[in-house]
C-alpha atoms as a PDB file:
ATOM      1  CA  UNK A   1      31.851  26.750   5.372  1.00  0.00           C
ATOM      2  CA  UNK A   2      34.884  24.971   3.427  1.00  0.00           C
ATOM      3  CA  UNK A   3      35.185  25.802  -0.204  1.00  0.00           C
ATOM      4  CA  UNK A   4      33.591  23.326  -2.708  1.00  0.00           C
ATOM      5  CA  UNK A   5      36.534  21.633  -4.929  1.00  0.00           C
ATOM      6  CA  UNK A   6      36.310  20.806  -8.611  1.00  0.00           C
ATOM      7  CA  UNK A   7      33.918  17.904  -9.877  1.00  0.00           C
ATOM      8  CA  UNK A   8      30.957  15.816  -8.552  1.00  0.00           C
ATOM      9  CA  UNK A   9      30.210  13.207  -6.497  1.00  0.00           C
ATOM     10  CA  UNK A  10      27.217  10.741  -7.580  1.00  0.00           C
ATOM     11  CA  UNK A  11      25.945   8.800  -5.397  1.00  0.00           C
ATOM     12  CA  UNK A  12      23.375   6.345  -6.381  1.00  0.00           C
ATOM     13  CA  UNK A  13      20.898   3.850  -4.220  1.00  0.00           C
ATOM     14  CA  UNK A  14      21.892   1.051  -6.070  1.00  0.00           C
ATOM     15  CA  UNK A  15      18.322  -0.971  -4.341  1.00  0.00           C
ATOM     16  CA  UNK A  16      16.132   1.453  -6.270  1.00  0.00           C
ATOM     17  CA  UNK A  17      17.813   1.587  -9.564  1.00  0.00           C
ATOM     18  CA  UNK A  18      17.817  -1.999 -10.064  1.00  0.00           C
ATOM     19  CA  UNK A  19      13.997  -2.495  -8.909  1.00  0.00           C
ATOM     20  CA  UNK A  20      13.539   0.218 -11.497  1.00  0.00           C
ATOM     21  CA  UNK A  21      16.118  -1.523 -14.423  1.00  0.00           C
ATOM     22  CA  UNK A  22      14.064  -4.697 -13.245  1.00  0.00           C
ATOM     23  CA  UNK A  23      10.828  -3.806 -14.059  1.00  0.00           C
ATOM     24  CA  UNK A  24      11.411  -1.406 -16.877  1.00  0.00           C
ATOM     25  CA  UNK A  25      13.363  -3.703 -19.036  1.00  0.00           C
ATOM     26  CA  UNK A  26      11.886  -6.999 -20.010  1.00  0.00           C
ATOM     27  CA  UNK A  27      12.516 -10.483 -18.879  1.00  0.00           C
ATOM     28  CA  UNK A  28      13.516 -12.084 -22.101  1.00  0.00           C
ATOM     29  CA  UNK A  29      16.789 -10.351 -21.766  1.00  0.00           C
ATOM     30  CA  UNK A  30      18.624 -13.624 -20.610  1.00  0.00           C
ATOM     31  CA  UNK A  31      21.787 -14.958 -19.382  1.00  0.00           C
ATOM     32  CA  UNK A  32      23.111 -17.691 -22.518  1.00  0.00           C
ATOM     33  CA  UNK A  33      21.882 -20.232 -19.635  1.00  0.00           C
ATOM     34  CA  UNK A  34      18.080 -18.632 -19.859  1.00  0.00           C
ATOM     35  CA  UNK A  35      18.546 -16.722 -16.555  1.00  0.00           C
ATOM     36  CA  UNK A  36      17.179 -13.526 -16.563  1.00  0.00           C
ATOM     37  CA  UNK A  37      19.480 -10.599 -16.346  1.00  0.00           C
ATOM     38  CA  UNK A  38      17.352  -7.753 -17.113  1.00  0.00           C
ATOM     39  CA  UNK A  39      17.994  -5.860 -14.078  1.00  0.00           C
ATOM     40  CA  UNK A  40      21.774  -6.498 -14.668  1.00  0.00           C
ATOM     41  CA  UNK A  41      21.947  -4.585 -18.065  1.00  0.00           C
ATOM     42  CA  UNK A  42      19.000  -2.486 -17.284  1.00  0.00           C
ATOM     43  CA  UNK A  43      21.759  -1.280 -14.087  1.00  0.00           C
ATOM     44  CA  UNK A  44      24.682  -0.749 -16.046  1.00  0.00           C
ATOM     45  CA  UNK A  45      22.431   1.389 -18.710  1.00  0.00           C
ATOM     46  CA  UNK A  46      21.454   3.718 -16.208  1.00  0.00           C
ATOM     47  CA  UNK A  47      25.085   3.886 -14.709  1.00  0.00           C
ATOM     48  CA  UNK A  48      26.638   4.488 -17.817  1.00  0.00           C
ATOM     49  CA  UNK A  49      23.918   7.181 -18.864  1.00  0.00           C
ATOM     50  CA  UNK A  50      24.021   8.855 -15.593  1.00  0.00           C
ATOM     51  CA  UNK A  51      27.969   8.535 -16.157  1.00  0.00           C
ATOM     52  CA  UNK A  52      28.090   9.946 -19.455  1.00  0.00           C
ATOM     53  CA  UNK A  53      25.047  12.863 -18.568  1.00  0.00           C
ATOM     54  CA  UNK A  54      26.490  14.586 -15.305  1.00  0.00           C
ATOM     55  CA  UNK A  55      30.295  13.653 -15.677  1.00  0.00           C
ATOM     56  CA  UNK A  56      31.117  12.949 -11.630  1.00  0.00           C
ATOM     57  CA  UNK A  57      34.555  12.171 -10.507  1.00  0.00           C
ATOM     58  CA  UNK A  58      33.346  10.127  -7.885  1.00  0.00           C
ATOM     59  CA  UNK A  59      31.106   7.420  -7.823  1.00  0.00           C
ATOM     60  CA  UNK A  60      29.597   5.246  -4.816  1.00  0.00           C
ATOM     61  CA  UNK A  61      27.189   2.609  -5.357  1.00  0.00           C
ATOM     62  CA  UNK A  62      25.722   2.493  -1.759  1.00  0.00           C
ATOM     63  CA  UNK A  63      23.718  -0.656  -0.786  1.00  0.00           C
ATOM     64  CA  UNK A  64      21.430  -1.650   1.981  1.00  0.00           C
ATOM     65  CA  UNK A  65      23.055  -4.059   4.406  1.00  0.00           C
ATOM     66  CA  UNK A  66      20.373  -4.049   6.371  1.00  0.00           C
ATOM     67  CA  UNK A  67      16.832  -2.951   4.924  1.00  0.00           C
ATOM     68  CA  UNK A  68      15.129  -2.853   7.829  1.00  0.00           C
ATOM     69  CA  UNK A  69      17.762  -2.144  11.031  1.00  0.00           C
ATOM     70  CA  UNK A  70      16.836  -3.096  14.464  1.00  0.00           C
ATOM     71  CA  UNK A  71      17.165   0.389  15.430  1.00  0.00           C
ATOM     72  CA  UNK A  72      13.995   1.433  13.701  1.00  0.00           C
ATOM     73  CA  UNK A  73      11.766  -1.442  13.885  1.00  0.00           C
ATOM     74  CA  UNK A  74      12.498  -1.044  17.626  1.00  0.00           C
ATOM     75  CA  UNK A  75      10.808   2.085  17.614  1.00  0.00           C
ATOM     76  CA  UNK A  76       8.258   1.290  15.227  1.00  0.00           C
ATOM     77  CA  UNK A  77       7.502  -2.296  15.193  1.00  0.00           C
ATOM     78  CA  UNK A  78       5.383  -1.665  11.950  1.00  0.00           C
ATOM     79  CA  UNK A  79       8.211  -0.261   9.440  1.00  0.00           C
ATOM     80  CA  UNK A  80       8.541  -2.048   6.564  1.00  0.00           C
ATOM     81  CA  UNK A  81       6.932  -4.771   8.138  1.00  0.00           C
ATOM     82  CA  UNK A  82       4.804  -5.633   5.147  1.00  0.00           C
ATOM     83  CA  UNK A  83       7.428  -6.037   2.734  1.00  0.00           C
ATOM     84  CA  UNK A  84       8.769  -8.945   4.882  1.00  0.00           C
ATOM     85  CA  UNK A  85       8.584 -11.867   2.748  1.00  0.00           C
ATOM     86  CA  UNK A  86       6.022 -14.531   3.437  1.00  0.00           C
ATOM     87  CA  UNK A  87       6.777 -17.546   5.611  1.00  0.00           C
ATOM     88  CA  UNK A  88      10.029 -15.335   7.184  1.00  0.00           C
ATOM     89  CA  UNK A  89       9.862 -14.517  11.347  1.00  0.00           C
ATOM     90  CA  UNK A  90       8.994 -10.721  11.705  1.00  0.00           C
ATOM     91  CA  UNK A  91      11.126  -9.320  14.544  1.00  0.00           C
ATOM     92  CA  UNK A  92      14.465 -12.107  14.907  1.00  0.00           C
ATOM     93  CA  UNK A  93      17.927 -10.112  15.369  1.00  0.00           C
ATOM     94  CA  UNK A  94      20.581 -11.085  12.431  1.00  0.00           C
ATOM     95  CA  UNK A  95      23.883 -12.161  13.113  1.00  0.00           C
ATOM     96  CA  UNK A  96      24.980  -9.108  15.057  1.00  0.00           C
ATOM     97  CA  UNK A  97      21.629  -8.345  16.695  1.00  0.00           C
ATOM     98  CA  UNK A  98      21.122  -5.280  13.977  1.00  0.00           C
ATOM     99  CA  UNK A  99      18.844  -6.718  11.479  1.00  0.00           C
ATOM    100  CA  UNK A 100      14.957  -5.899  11.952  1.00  0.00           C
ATOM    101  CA  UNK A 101      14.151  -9.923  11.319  1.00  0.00           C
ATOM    102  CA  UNK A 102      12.341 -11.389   8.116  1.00  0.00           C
ATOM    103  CA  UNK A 103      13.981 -11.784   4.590  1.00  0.00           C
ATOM    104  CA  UNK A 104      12.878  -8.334   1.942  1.00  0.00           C
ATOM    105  CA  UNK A 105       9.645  -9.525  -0.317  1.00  0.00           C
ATOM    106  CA  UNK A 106      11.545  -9.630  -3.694  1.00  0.00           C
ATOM    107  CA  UNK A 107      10.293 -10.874  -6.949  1.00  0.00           C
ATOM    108  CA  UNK A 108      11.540 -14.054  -7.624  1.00  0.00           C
ATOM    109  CA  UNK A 109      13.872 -13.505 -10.762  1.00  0.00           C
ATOM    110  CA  UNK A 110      15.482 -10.437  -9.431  1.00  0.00           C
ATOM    111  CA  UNK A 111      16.687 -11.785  -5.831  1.00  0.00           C
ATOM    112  CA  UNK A 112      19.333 -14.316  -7.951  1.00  0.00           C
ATOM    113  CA  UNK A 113      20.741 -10.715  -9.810  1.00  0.00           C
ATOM    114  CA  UNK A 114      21.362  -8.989  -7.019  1.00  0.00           C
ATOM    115  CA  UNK A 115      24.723 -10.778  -6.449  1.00  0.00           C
ATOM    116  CA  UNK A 116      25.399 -10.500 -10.121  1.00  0.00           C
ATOM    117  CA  UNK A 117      24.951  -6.988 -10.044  1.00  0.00           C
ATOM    118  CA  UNK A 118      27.479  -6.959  -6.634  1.00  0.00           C
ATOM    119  CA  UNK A 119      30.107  -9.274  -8.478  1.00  0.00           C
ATOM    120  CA  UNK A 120      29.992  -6.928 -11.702  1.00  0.00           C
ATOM    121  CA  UNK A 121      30.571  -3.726  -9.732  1.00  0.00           C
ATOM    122  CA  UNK A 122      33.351  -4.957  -7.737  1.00  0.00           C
ATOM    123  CA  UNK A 123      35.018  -6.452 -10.715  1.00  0.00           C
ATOM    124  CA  UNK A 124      34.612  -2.765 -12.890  1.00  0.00           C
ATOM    125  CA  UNK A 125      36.156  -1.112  -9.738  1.00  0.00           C
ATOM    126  CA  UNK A 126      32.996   0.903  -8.924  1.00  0.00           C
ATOM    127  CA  UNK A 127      32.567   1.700  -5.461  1.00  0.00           C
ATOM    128  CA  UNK A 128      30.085  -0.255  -3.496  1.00  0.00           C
ATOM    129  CA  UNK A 129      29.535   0.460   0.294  1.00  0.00           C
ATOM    130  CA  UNK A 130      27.221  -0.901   2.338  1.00  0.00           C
ATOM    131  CA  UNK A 131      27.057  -0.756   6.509  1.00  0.00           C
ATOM    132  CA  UNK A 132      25.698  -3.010   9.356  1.00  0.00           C
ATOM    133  CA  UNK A 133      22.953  -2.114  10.647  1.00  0.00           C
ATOM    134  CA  UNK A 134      21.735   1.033   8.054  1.00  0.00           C
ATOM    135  CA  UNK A 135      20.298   1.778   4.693  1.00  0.00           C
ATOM    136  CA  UNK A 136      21.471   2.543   2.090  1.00  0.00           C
ATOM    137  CA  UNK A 137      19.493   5.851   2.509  1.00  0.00           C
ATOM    138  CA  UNK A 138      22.038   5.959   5.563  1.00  0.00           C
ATOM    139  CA  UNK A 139      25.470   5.795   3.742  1.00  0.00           C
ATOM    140  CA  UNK A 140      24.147   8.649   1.301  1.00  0.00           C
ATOM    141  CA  UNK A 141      23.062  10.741   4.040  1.00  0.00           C
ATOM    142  CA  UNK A 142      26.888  10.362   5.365  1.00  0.00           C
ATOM    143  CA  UNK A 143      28.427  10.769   2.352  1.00  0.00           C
ATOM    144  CA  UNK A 144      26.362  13.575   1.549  1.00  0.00           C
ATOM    145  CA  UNK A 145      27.504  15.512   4.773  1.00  0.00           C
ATOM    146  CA  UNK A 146      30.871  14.603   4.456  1.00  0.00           C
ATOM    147  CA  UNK A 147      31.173  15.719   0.936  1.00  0.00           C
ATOM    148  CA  UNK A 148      33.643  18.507  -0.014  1.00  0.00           C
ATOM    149  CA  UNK A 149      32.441  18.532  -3.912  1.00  0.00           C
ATOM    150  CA  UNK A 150      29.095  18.955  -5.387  1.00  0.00           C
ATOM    151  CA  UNK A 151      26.265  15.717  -4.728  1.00  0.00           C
ATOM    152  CA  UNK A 152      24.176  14.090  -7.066  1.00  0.00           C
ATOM    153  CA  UNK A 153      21.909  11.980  -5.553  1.00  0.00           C
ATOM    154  CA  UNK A 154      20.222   9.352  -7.746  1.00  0.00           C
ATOM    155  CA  UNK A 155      16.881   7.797  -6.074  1.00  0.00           C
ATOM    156  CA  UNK A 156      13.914   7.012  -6.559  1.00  0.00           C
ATOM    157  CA  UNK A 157      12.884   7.577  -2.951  1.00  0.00           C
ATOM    158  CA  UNK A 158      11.674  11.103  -1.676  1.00  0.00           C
ATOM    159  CA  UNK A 159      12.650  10.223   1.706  1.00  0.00           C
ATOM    160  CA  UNK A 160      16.344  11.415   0.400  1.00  0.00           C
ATOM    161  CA  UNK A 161      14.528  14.768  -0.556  1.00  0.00           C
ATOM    162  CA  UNK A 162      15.417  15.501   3.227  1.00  0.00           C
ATOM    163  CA  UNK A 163      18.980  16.012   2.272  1.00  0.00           C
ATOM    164  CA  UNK A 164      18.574  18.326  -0.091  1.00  0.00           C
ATOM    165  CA  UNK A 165      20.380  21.776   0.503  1.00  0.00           C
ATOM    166  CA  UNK A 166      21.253  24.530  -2.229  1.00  0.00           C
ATOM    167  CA  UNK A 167      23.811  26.388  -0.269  1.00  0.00           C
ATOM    168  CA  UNK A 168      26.123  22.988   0.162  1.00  0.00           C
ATOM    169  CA  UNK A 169      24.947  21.600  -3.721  1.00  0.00           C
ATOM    170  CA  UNK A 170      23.086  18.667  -2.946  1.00  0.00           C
ATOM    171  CA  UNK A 171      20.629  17.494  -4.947  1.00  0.00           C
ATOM    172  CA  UNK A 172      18.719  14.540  -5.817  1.00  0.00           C
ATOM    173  CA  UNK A 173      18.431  13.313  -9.298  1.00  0.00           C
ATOM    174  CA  UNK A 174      14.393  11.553  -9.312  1.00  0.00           C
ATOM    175  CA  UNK A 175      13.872   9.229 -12.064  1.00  0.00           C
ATOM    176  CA  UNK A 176      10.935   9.943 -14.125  1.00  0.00           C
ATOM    177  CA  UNK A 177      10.941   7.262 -17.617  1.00  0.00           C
ATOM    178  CA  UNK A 178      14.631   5.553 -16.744  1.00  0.00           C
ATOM    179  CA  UNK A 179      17.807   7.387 -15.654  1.00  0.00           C
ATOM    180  CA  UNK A 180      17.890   9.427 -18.816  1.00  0.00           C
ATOM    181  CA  UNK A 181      15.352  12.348 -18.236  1.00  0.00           C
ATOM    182  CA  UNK A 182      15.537  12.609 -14.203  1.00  0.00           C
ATOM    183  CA  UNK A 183      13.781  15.679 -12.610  1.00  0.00           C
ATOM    184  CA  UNK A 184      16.473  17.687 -10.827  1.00  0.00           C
ATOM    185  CA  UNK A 185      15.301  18.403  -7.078  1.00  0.00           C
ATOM    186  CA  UNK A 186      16.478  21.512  -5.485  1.00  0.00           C
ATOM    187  CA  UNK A 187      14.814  23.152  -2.412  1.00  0.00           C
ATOM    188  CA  UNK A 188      12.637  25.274  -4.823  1.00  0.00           C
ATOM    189  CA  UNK A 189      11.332  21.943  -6.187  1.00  0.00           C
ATOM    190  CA  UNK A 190      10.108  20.173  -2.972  1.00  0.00           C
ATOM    191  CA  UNK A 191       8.819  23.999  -1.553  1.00  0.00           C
ATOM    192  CA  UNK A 192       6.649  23.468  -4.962  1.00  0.00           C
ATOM    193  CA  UNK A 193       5.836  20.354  -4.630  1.00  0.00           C
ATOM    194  CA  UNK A 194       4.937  19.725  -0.964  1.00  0.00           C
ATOM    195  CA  UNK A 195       4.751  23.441   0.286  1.00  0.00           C
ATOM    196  CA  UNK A 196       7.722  22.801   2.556  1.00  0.00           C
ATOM    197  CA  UNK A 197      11.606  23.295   2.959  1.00  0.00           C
ATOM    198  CA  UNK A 198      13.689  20.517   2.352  1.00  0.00           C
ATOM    199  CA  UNK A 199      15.179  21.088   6.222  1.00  0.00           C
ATOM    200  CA  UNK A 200      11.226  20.573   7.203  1.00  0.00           C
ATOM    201  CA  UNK A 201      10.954  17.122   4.984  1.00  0.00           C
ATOM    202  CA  UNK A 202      11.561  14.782   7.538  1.00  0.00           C
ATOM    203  CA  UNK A 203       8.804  16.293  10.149  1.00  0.00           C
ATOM    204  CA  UNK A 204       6.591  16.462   7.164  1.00  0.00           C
ATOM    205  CA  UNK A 205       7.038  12.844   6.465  1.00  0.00           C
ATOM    206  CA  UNK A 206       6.778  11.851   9.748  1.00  0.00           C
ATOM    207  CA  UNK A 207       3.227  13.772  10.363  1.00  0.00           C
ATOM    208  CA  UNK A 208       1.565  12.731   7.322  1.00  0.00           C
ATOM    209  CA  UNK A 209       3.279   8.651   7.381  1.00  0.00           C
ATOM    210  CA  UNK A 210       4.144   6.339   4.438  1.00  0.00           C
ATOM    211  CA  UNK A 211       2.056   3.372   4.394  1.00  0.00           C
ATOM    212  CA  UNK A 212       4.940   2.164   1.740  1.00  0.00           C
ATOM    213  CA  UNK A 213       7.220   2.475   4.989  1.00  0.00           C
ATOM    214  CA  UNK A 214       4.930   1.352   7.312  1.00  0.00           C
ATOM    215  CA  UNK A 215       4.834   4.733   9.038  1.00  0.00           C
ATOM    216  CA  UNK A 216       1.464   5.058  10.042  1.00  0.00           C
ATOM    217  CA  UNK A 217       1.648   8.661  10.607  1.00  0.00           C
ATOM    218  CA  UNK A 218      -1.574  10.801  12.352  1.00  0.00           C
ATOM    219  CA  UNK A 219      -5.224  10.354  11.509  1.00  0.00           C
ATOM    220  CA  UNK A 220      -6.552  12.612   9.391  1.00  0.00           C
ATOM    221  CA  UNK A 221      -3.417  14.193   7.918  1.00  0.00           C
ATOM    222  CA  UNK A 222      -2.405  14.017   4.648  1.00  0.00           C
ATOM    223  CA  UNK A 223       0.013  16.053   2.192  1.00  0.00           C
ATOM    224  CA  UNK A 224      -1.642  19.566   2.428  1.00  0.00           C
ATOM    225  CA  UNK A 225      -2.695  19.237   5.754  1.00  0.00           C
ATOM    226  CA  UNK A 226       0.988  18.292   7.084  1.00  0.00           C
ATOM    227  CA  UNK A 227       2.157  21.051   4.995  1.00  0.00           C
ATOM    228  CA  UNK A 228      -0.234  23.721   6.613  1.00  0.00           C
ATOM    229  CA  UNK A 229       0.877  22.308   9.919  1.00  0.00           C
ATOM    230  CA  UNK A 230       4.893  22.203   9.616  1.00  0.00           C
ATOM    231  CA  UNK A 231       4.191  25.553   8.053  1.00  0.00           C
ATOM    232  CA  UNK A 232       2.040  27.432  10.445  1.00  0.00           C
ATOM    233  CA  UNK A 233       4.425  25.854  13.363  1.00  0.00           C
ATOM    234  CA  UNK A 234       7.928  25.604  12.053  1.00  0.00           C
ATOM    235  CA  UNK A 235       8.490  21.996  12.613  1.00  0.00           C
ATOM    236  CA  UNK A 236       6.844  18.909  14.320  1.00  0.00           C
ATOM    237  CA  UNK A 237       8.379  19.957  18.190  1.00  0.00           C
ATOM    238  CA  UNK A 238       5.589  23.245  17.105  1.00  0.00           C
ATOM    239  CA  UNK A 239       3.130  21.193  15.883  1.00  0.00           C
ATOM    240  CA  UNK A 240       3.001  19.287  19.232  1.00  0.00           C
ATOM    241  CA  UNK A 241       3.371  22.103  21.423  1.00  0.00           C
ATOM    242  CA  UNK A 242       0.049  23.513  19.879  1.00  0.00           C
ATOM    243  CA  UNK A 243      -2.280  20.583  20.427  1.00  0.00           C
ATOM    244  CA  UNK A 244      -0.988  21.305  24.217  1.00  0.00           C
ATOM    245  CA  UNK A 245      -1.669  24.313  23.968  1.00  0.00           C
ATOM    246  CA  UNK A 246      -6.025  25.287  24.409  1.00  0.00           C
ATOM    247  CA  UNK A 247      -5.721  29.022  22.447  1.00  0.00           C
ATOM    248  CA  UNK A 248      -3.950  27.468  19.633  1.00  0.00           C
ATOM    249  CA  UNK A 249      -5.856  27.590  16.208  1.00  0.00           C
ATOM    250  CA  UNK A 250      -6.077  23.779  15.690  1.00  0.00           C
ATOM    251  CA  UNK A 251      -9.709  22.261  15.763  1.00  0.00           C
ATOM    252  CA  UNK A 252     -10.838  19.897  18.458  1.00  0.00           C
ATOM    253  CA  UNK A 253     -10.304  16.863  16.072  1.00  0.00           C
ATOM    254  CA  UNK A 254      -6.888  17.929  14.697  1.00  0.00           C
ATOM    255  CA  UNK A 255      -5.981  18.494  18.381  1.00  0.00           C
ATOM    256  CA  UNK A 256      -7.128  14.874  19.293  1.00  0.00           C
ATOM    257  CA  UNK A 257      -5.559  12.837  16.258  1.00  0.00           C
ATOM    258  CA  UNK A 258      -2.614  14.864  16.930  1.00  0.00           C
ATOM    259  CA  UNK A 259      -2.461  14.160  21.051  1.00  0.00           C
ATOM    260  CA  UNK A 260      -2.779  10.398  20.355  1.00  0.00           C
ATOM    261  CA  UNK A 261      -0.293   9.945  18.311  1.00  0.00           C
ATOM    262  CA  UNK A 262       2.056  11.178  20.973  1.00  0.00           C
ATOM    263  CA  UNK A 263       3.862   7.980  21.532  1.00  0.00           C
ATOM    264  CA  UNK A 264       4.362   7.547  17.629  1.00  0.00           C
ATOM    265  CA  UNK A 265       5.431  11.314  16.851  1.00  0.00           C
ATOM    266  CA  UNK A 266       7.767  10.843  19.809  1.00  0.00           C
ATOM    267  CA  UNK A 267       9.950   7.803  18.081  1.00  0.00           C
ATOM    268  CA  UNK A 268       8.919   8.900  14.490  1.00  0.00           C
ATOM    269  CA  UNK A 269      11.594  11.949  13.858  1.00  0.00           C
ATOM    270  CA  UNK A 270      14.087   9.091  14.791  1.00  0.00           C
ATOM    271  CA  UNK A 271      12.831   6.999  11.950  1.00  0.00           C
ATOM    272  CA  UNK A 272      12.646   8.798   9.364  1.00  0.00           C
ATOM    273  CA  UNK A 273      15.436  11.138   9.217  1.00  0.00           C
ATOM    274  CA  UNK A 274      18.478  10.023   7.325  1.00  0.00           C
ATOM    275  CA  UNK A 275      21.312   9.454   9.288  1.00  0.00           C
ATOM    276  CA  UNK A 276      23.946  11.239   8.663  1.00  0.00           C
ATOM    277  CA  UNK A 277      26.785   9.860  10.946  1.00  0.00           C
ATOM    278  CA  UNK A 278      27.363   6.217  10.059  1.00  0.00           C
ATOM    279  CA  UNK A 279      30.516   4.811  10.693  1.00  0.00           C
ATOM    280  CA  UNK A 280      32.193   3.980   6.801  1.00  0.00           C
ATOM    281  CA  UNK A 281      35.033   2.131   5.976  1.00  0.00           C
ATOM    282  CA  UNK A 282      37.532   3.538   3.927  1.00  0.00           C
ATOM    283  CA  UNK A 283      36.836   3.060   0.419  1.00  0.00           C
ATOM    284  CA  UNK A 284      37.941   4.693  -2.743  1.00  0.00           C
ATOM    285  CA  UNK A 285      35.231   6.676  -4.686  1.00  0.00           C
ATOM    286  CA  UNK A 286      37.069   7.682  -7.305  1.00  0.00           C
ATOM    287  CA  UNK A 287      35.824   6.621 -11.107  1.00  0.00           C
ATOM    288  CA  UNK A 288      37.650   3.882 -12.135  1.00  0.00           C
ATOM    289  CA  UNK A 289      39.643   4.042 -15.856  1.00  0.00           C
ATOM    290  CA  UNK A 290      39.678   0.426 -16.823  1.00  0.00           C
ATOM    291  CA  UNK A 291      38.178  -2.723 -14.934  1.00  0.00           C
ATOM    292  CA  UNK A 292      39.501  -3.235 -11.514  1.00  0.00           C
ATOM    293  CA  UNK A 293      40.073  -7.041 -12.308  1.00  0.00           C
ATOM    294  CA  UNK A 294      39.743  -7.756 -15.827  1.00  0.00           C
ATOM    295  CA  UNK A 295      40.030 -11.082 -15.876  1.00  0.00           C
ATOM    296  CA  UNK A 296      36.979 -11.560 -13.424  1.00  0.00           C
ATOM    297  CA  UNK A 297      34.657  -8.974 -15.554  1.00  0.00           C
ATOM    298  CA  UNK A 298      35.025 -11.206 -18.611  1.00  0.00           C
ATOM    299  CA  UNK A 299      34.065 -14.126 -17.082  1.00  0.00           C
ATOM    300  CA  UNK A 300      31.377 -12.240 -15.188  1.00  0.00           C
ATOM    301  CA  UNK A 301      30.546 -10.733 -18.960  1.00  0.00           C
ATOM    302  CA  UNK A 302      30.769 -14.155 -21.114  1.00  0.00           C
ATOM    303  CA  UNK A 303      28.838 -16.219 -17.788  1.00  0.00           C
ATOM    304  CA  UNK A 304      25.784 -13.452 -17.793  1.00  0.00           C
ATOM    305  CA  UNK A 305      25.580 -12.066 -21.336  1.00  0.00           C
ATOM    306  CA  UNK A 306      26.377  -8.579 -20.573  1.00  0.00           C
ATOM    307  CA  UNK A 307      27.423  -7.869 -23.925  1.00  0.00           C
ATOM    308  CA  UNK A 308      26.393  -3.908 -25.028  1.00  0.00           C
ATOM    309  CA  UNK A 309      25.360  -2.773 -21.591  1.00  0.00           C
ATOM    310  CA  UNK A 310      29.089  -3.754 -19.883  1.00  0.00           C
ATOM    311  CA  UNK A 311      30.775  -2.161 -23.213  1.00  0.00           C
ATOM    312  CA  UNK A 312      28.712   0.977 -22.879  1.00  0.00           C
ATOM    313  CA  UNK A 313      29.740   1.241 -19.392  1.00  0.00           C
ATOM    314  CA  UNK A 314      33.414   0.910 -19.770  1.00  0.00           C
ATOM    315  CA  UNK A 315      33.081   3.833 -22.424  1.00  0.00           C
ATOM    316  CA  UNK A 316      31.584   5.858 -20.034  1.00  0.00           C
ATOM    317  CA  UNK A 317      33.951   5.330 -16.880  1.00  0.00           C
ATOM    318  CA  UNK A 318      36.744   5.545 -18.893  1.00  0.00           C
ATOM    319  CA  UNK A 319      35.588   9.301 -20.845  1.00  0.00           C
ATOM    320  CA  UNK A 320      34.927  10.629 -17.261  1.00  0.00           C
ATOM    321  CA  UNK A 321      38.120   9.419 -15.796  1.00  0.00           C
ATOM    322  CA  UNK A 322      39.981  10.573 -18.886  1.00  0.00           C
END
C-alpha cells in the first residue's frame, strides 16, 4: 500500500447538504429581492464549520450530474422512480442517452438556489465536480479510491457507508443536528450499527432494499434479518448459493422470497455499489486562499444577500490554506 501524505481530503455531497441547509434553516432568510436563500447560507455555514472543525487541504464539492443514470434505471426500472417530479416522462434518455428520464421532485424554492449555490462555489474557487452519467455518490467513491491522504466524507446518505475502510482512513462524517456535531463512521460504527462490515454494506443494502431508492429488495427481509444472512454466508453470492442449496439452514419461506428475487439480486449489486472508477476531469482540489474571481463573488454576495455566511467562509478557507 502507498504511504498516506500529510493533510485531508473532504469531500462533501454537496445534494445532501443543501437539502439539509434547506430545510434546517428557515425561509425568511431572503435575497434583498425576497428570494429565498436559505439553503445558500445554510451551505456555506456548514462548509465553513466543516472547514474550520477538521482542517482539510483539499476540498471537492461533488455534484450529481445525473441523479438517476441510465445505467441503473436500466437495471432497475423502479430506482428513484418516485422522486421523479410530477407531470415529467419516466424513462426518456437526456442529451447523451445517460440520464434515467424525468426532472428530480424538488421543493419549489430550493430548485432556483441550486445554481446560486453552483455560481458561489465557482466564484470562491472551491472545487465542484460533477460527471455524465453518475452521482455524486459516484465521484466520491472515485475520489475516495484514488486518494493518497486521509478522506472525510460528509453525507447524509448511508449508502456511502460502503466506502468506509480504516486501514486506507476513510470515513464518513453523518450529520446528526447540522454539520457541527456529525457522528464519525468507522467500520466499528456500521459493525455496531447494522451487524456488518463496511466491505459487506453494499450486499446488505441490496438484500434488505431502500424504498427511499426504489430498491425493492427481498420479501420478508429487513435490517436484522439481512444482517444474519450476509453474516452467516459472507456476502450476497453465499446468500444465493444457500437457497440453492436443500441442506442449507434457511426456512422454506426465506428460501422462496430469496429464489424469486433472483432476477432483482442478479442486477441489484450493480446498483447499489458506489462506483469507484468514473472517468474525472482534471480539477484542482486544493483549498483556495482568497476568492477565485473576486469581482464575480461580490456581485454574487450584494445580488443574494450572503452577507455573514460568505464572510465566515472566506475566514475559514483562508485559516486552512494559511
Amino acid at each position: 500500500m502507498n504511504a498516506r501524505t500529510p493533510g485531508k481530503l473532504l469531500l462533501l455531497d454537496t445534494a445532501s447538504l443543501y437539502f439539509r441547509a434547506f430545510y434546517g434553516v428557515p425561509e425568511s432568510v431572503r435575497a434583498p429581492d425576497g428570494t429565498p436563500v436559505n439553503a445558500v447560507r445554510g451551505l456555506l455555514d456548514f462548509i465553513a464549520r466543516l472547514v474550520r472543525d477538521h482542517s482539510p487541504t483539499e476540498l471537492v464539492a461533488c455534484m450529481d450530474a445525473d441523479w438517476r443514470p441510465r445505467w441503473r434505471v436500466d437495471l432497475i426500472p423502479s430506482y428513484k422512480a418516485h422522486r421523479v417530479a410530477a407531470g415529467e416522462e419516466d424513462g426518456e434518455a437526456g442529451e447523451a442517452g445517460e440520464t434515467g428520464g424525468g426532472a428530480e421532485d424538488v421543493p419549489d424554492t430550493l430548485s432556483p438556489q441550486v445554481p446560486v449555490i453552483e455560481a458561489v462555489l465557482d466564484a470562491v474557487g472551491i472545487a465542484r465536480l460533477g460527471v455524465a452519467g453518475y452521482e455524486a455518490d459516484d465521484v466520491i467513491g472515485t475520489l475516495a479510491a484514488r486518494a493518497a491522504t486521509p478522506v472525510a466524507i460528509v453525507t447524509g446518505d448511508r449508502d456511502l457507508f460502503q466506502l468506509v475502510d480504516d486501514a486506507r482512513e476513510v470515513r464518513v462524517l453523518f450529520p446528526r443536528k447540522g454539520v457541527g456535531d456529525p457522528e464519525v463512521i468507522d467500520e466499528e460504527a456500521i459493525l455496531v450499527r447494522y451487524g456488518v462490515r463496511a466491505d459487506q454494506y453494499a450486499d446488505f443494502a441490496a438484500l434488505r432494499g431502500d424504498p427511499s431508492d426504489g430498491l425493492p429488495g427481498v420479501k420478508g427481509i429487513g435490517d436484522k434479518s439481512a444482517a444474519e444472512l450476509i453474516t452467516r454466508y459472507g456476502d450476497l453470492a453465499g446468500v444465493r448459493a444457500a437457497a440453492d442449496e436443500p441442506l442449507s439452514k434457511l426456512t422454506p419461506a426465506r428460501r422462496r422470497n430469496i429464489k424469486e428475487a433472483a432476477s432483482y439480486l442478479e442486477v441489484a449489486p450493480k446498483v447499489v455499489a458506489v462506483a469507484r472508477d468514473v472517468p474525472l476531469p482534471d480539477f484542482d482540489a486544493r483549498l483556495p486562499a482568497g476568492p477565485a474571481d473576486p469581482d464575480g463573488l461580490l456581485a454574487l454576495a450584494g445580488r443574494w444577500g450572503l452577507g455573514g455566511s460568505l464572510d465566515r467562509l472566506l475566514e475559514s478557507l483562508a485559516v486552512a490554506a494559511g
